[in-house]
N, C-alpha and C. Protein backbone atom coordinates (compact mmCIF):
# COMPACT_ATOMS: atom_id res chain seq x y z
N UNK A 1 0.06 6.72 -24.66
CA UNK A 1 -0.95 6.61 -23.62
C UNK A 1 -1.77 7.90 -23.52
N UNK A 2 -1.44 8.99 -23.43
CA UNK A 2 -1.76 10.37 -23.45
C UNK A 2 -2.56 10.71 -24.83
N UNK A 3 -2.05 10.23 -25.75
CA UNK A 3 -2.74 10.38 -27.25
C UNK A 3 -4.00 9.34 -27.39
N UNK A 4 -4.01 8.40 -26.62
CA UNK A 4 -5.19 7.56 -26.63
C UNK A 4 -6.09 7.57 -25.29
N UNK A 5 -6.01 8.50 -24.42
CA UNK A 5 -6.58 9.40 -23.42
C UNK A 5 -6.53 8.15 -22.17
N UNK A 6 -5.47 7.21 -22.40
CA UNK A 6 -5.45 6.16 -20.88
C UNK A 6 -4.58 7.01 -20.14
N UNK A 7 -3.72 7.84 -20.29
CA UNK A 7 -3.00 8.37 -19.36
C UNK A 7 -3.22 9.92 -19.65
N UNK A 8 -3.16 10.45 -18.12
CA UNK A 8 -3.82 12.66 -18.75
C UNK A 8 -1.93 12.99 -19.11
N UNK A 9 -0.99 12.26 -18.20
CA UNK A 9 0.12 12.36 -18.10
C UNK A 9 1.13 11.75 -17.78
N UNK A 10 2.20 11.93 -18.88
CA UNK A 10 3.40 10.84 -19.13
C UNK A 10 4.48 11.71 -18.48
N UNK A 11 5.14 11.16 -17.36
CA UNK A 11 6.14 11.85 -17.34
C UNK A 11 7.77 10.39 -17.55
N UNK A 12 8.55 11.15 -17.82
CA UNK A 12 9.87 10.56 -18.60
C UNK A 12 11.36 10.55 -17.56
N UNK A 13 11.69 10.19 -17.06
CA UNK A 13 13.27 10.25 -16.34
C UNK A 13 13.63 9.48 -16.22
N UNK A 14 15.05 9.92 -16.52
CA UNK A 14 16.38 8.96 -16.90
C UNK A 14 17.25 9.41 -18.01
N UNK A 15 18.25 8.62 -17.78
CA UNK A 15 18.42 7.45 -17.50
C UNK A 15 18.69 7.11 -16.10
N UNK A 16 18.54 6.39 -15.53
CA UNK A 16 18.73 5.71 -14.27
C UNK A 16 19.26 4.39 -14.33
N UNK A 17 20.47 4.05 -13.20
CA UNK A 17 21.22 3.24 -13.22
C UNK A 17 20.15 2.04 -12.62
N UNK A 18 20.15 0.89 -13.05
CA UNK A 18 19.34 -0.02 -12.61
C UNK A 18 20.51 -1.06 -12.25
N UNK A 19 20.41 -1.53 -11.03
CA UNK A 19 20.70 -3.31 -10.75
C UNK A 19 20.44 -4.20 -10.53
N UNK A 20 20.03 -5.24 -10.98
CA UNK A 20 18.54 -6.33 -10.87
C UNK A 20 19.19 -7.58 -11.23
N UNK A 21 18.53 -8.80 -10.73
CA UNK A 21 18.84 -10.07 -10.73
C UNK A 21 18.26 -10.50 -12.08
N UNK A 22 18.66 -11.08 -13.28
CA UNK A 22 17.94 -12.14 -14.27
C UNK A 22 18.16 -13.01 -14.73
N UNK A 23 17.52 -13.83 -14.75
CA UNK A 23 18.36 -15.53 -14.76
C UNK A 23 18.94 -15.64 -14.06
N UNK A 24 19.00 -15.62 -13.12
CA UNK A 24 20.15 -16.55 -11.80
C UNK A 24 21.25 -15.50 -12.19
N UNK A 25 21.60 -14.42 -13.21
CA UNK A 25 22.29 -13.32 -13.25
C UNK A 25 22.30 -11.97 -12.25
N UNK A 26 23.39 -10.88 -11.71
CA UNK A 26 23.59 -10.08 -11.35
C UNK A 26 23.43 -8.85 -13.12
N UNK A 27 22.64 -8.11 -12.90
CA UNK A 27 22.62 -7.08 -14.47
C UNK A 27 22.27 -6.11 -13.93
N UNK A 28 23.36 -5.36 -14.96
CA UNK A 28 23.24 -3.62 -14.65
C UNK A 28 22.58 -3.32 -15.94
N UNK A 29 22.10 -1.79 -16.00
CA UNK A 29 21.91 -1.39 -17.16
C UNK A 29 21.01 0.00 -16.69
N UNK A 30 21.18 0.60 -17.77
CA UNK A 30 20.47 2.32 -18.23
C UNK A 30 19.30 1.79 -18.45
N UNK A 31 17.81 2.39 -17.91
CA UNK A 31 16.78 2.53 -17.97
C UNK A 31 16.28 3.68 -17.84
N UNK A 32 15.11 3.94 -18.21
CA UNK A 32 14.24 5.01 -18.26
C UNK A 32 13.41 4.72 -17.33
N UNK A 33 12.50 6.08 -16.08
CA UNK A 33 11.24 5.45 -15.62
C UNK A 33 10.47 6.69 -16.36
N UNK A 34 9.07 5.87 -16.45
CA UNK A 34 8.13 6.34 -17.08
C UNK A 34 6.91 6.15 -16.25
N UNK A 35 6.51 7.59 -15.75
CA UNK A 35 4.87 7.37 -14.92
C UNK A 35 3.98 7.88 -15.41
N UNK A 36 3.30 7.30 -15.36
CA UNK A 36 1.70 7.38 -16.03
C UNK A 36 0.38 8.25 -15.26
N UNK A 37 -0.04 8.77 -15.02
CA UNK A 37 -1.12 9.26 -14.37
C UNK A 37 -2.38 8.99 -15.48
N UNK A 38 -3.32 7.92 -14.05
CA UNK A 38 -4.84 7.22 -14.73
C UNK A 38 -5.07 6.85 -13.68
N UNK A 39 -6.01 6.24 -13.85
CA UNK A 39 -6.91 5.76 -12.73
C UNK A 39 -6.95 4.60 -12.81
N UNK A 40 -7.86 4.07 -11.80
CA UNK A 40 -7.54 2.34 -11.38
C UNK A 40 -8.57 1.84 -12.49
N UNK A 41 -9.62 2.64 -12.90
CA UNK A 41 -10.27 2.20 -14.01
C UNK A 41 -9.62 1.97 -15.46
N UNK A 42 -8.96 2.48 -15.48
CA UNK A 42 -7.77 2.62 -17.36
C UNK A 42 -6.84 1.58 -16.43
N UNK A 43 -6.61 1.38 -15.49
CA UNK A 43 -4.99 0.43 -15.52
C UNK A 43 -5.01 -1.15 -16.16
N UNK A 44 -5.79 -2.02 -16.05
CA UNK A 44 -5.78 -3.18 -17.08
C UNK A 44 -5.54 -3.10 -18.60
N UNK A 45 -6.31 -1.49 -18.84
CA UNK A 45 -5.99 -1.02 -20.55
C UNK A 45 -4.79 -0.83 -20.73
N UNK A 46 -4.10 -0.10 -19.29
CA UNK A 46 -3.03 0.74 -19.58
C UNK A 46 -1.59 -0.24 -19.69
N UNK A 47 -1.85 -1.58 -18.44
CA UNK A 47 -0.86 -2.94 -18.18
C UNK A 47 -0.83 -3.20 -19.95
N UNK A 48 -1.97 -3.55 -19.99
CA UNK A 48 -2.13 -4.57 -21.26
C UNK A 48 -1.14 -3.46 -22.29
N UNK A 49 -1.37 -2.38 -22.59
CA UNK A 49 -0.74 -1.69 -23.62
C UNK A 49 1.26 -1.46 -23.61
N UNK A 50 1.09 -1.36 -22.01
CA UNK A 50 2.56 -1.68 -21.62
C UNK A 50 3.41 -2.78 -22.53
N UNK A 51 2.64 -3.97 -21.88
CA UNK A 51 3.25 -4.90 -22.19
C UNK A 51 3.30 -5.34 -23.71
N UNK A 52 2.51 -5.11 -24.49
CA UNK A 52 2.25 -5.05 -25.64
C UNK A 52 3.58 -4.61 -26.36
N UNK A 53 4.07 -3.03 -25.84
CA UNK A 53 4.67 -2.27 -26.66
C UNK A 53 6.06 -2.47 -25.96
N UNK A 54 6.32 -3.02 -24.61
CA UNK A 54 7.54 -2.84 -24.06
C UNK A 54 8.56 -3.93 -24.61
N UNK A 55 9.75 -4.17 -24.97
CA UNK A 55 10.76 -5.12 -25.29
C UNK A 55 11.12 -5.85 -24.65
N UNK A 56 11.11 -5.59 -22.98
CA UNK A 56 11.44 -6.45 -22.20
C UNK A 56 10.67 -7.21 -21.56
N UNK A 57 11.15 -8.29 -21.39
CA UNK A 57 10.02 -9.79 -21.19
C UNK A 57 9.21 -9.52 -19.87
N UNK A 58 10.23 -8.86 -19.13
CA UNK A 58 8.55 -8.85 -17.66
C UNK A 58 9.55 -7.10 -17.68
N UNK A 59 8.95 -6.36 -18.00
CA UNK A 59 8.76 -5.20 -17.71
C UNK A 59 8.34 -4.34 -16.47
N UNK A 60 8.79 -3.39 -15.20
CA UNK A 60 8.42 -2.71 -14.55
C UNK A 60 7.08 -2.29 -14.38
N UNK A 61 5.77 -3.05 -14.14
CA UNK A 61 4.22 -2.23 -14.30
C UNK A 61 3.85 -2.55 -13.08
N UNK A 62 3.58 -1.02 -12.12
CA UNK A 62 2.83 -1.50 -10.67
C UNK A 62 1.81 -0.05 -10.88
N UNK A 63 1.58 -0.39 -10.15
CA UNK A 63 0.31 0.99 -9.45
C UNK A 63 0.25 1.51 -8.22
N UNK A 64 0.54 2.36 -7.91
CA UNK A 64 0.31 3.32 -6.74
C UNK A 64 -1.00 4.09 -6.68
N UNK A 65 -1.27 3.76 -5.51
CA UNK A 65 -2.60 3.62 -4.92
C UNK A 65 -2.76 5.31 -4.34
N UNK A 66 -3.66 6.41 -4.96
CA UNK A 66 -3.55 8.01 -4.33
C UNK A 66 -4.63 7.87 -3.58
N UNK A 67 -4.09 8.15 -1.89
CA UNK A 67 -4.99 8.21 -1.22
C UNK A 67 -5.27 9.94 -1.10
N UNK A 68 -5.20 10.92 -1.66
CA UNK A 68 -5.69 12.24 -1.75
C UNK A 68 -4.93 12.81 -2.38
N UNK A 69 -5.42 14.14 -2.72
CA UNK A 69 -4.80 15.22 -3.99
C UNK A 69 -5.31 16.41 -3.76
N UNK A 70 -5.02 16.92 -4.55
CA UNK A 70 -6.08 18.48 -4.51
C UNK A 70 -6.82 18.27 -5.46
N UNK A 71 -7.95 18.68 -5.00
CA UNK A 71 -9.52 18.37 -5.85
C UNK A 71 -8.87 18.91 -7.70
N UNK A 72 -8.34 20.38 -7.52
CA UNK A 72 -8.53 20.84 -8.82
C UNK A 72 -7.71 20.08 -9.48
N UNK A 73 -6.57 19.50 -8.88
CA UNK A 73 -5.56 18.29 -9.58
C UNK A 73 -6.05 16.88 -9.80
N UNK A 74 -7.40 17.25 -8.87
CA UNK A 74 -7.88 15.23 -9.31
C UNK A 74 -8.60 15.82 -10.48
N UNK A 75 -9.48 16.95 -11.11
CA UNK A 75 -11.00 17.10 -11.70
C UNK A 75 -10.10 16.85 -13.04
N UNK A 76 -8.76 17.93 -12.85
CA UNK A 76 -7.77 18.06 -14.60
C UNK A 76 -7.89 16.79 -14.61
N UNK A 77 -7.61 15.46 -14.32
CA UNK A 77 -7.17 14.20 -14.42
C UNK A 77 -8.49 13.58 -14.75
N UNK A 78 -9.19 13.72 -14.00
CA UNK A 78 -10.65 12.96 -14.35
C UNK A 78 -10.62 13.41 -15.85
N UNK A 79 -10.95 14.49 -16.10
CA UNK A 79 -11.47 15.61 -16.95
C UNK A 79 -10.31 15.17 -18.26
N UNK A 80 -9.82 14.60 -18.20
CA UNK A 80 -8.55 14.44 -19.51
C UNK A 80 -8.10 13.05 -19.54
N UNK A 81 -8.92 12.27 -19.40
CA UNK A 81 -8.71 10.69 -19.31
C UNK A 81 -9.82 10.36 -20.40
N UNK A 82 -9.98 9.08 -20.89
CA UNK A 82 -11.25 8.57 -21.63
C UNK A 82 -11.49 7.54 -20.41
N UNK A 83 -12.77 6.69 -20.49
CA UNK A 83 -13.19 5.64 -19.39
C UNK A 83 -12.59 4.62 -19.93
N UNK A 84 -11.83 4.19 -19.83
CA UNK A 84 -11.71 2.35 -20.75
C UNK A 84 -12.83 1.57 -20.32
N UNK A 85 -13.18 1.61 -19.02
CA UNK A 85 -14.02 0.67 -18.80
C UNK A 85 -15.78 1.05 -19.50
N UNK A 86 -15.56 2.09 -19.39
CA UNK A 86 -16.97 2.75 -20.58
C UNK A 86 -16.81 2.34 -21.90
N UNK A 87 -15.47 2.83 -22.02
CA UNK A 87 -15.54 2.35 -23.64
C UNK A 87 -15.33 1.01 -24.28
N UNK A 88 -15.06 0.11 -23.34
CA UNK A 88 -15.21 -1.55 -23.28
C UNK A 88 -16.58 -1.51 -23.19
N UNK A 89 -17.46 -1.40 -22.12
CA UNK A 89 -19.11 -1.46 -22.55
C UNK A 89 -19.72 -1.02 -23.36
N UNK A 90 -19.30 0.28 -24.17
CA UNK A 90 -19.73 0.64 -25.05
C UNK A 90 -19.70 -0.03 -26.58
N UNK A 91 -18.13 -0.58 -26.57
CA UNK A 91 -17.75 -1.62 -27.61
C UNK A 91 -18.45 -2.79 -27.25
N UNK A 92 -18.79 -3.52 -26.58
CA UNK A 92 -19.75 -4.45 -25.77
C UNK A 92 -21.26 -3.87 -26.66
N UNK A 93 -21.70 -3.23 -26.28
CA UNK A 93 -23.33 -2.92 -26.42
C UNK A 93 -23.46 -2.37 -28.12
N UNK A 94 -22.19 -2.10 -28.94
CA UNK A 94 -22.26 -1.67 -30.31
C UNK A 94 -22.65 -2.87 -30.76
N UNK A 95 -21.74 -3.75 -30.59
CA UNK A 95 -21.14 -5.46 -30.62
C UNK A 95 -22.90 -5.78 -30.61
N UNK A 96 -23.04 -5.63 -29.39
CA UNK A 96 -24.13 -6.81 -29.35
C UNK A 96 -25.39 -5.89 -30.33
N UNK A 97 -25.81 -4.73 -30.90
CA UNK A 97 -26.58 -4.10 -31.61
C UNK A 97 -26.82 -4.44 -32.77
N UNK A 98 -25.52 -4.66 -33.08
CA UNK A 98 -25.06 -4.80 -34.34
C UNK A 98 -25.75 -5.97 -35.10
């Protein structure tokens, strides 16, 4: 995510003990959480890529909503993201040039 500029930052912890219902089952198991820092503009790129690459059939993907930050911590983030949604219009307007 970070190498394809949808996320400025991956952070990694775990393992963490998980206990969750599946199939009409009680299941434990070792998981990893993994947070992403992007914006609400990259998150459809970012879902879609999740799910793409994750193994498990409905996978952990929500979004938390930042209602404030410190400016110089939002600009790094702006400033180290690509637009997906730019670069969908942009692939859009090559597309249609072409």
């Amino acid at each position: 995510m970070v190498e394809r500029g949808l996320a400025a930052c991956a952070q990694v912890s775990g393992p963490v003990d998980s206990v969750y219902r599946w199939q009409g089952q009680i299941e434990a198991a070792a998981e990893w959480v993994c947070t992403l820092k992007t914006t609400a503009r990259n998150y459809d790129q970012v879902e879609q890529l999740i799910l793409e690459l994750h193994p498990y059939e409905v996978p952990q993907v929500i979004a938390t909503p930042v209602i404030g930050g410190s400016s110089t911590y939002l600009q790094w983030l702006a400033d180290n993201l690509i637009d997906a949604a730019d670069e969908a219009d942009s692939t859009t307007s090559d597309d249609a040039e072409a």
